[in-house]
Structure formats: structure tokens, C-alpha cells
C-alpha atoms as a PDB file:
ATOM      1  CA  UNK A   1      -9.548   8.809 -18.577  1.00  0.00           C
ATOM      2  CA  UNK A   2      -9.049   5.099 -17.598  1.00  0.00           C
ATOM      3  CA  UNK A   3      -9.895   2.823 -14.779  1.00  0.00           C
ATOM      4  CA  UNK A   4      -6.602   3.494 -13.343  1.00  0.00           C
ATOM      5  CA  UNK A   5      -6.595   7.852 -13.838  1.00  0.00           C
ATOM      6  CA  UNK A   6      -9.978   7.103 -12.056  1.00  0.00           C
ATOM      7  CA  UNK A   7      -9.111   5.557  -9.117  1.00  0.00           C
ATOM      8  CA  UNK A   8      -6.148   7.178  -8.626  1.00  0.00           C
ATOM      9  CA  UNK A   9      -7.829  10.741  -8.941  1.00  0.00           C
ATOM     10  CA  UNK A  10     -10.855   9.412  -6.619  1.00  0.00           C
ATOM     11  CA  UNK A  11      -8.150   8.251  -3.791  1.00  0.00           C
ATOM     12  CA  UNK A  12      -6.199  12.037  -4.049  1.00  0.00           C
ATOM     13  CA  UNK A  13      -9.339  14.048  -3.744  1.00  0.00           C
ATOM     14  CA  UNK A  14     -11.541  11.621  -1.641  1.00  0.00           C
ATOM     15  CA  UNK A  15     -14.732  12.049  -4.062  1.00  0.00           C
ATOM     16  CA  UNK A  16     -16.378  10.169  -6.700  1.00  0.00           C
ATOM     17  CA  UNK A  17     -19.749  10.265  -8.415  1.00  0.00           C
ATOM     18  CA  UNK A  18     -22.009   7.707  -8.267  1.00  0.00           C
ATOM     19  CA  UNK A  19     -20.979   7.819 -11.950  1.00  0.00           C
ATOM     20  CA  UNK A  20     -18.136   6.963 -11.249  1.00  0.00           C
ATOM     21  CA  UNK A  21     -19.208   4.265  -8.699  1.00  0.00           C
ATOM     22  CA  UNK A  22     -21.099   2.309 -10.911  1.00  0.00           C
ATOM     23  CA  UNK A  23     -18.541   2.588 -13.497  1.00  0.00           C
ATOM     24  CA  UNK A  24     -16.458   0.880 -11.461  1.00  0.00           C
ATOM     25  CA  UNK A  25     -18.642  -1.774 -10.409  1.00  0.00           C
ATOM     26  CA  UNK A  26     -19.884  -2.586 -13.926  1.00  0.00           C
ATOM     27  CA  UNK A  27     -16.351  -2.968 -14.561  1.00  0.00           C
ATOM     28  CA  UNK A  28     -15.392  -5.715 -12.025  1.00  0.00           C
ATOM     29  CA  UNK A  29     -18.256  -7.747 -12.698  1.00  0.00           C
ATOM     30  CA  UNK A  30     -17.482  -7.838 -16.395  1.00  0.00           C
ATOM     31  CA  UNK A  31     -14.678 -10.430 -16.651  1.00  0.00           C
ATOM     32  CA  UNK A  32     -12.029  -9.893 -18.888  1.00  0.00           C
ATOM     33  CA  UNK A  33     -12.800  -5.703 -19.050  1.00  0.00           C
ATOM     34  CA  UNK A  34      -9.980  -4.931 -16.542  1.00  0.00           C
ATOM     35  CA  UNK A  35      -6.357  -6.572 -15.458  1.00  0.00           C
ATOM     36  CA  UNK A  36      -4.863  -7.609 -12.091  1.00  0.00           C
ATOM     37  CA  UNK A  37      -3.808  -4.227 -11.383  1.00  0.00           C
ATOM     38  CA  UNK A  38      -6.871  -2.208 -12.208  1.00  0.00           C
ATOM     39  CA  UNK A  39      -9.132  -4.834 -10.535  1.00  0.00           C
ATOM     40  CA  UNK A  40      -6.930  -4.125  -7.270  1.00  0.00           C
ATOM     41  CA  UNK A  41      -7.123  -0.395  -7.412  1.00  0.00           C
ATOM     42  CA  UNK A  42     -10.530  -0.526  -7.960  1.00  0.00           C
ATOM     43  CA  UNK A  43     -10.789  -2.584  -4.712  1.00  0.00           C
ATOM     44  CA  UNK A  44      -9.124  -0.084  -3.025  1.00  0.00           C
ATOM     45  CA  UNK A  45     -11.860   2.358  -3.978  1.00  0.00           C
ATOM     46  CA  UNK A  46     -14.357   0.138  -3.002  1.00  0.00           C
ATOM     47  CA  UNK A  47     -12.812  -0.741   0.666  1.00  0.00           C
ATOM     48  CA  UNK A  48     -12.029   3.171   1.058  1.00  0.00           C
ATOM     49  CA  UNK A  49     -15.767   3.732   0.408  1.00  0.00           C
ATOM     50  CA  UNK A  50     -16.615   0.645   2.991  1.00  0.00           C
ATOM     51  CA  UNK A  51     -14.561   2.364   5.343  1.00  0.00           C
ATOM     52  CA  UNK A  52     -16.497   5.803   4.817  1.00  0.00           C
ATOM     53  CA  UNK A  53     -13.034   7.599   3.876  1.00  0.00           C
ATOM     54  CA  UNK A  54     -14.832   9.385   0.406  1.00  0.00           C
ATOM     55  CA  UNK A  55     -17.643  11.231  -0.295  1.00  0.00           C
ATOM     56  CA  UNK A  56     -20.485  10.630  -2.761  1.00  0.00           C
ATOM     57  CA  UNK A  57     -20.729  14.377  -4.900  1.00  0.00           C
ATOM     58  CA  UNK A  58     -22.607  15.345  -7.502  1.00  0.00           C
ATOM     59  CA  UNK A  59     -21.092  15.286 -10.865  1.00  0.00           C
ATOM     60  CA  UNK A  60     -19.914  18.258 -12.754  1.00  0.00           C
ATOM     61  CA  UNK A  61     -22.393  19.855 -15.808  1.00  0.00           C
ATOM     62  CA  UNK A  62     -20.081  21.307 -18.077  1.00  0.00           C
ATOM     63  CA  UNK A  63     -21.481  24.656 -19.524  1.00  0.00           C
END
């Protein structure tokens, strides 16, 4: 999945991982990794999370 599938599947459920979270991070402070448009979505995450609108959950352990 990509930046983008991320974000966009954290805003329709509401949830991340902290995975997830510091995926995210580690990708906006590492210049060049992401574009305009991923960088902006991935704000959005970031402001929805400021904002209290998701939920921290604990990742998945696949069998």
C-alpha cells in the first residue's frame, strides 16, 4: 500500500496504528520521499489526529 492508500484508508475508517503514525511522520521529514499531494494528505491525517477525530488501535497480527 502507498502513502496515499494509507491515508485515504485511515480518513474512511478513522483508525491508524501508531505504525502507521510514525510511518507517516518519518515520511514528511524525509525530503524528497513524498510529492505535493501525498505531503497534503498526510497533513490531513495529522490535523484529523490534532483534532482528536481518529483513534490510535492496535495493529493487526496476522495468523
Amino acid at each position: 500500500m502507498n502513502i496515499q492508500q494509507v491515508c485515504e484508508r485511515i480518513l474512511s475508517t478513522g483508525e491508524l496504528t501508531r505504525e502507521e503514525h510514525m510511518q507517516l511522520m518519518s515520511s514528511c521529514l524525509n525530503d524528497g520521499l513524498v510529492n505535493q499531494d501525498e505531503r497534503h494528505t498526510i497533513n490531513r491525517v495529522l490535523d484529523e489526529i490534532q483534532f482528536g477525530k481518529l483513534t490510535f488501535v492496535q495493529a493487526e497480527v496476522a495468523a
